[in-house]
C-alpha atoms as a PDB file:
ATOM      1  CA  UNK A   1      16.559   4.905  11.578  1.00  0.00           C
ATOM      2  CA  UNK A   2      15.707   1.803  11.260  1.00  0.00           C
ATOM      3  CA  UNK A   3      13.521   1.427  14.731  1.00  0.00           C
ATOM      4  CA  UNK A   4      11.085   4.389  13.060  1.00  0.00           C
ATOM      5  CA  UNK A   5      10.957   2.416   9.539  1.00  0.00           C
ATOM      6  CA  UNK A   6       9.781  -0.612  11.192  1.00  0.00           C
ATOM      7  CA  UNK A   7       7.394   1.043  12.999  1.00  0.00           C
ATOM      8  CA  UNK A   8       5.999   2.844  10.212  1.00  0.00           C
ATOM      9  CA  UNK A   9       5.847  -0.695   7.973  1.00  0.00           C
ATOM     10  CA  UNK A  10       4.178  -2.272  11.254  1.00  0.00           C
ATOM     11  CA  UNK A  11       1.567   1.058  11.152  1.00  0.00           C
ATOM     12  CA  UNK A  12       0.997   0.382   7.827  1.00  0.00           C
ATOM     13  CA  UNK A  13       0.670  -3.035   7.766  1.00  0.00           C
ATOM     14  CA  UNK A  14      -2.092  -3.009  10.324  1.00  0.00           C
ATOM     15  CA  UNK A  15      -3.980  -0.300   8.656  1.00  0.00           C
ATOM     16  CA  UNK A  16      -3.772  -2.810   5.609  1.00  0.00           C
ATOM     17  CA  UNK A  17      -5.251  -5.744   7.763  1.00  0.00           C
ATOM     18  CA  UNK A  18      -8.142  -3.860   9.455  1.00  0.00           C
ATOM     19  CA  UNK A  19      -9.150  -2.429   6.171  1.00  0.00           C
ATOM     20  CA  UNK A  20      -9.286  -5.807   4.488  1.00  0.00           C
ATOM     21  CA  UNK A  21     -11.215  -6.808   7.992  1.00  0.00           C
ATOM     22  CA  UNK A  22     -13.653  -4.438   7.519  1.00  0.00           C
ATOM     23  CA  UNK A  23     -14.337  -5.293   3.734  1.00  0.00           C
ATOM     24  CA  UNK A  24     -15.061  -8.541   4.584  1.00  0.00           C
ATOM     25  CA  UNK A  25     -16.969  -8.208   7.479  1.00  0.00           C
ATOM     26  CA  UNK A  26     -19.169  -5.820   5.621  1.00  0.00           C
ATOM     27  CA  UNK A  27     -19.621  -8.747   2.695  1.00  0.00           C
ATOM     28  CA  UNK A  28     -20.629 -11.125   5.096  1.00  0.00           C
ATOM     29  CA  UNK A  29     -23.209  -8.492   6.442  1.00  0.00           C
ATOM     30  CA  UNK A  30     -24.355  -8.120   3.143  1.00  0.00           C
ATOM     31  CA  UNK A  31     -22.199  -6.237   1.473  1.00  0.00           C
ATOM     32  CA  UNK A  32     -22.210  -2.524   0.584  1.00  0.00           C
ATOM     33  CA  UNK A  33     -22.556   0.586   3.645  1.00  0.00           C
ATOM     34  CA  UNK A  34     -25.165   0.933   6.319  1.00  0.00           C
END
């Protein structure tokens, strides 16, 4: 139970990190969508 939690926190957590990536990345390309 608490193998599939952590993975599913870890999942999450990523997702978290590569959307923040992508905001900023975006912002220093000059902000807003292609």
């Amino acid at each position: 139970m608490s193998g599939r939690r952590y993975e599913y926190g870890a999942g999450f957590a990523l997702v978290v990190v590569l959307f923040i990536f992508f905001i900023i990345v975006a912002a220093l390309c000059g902000g807003g969508y292609y």
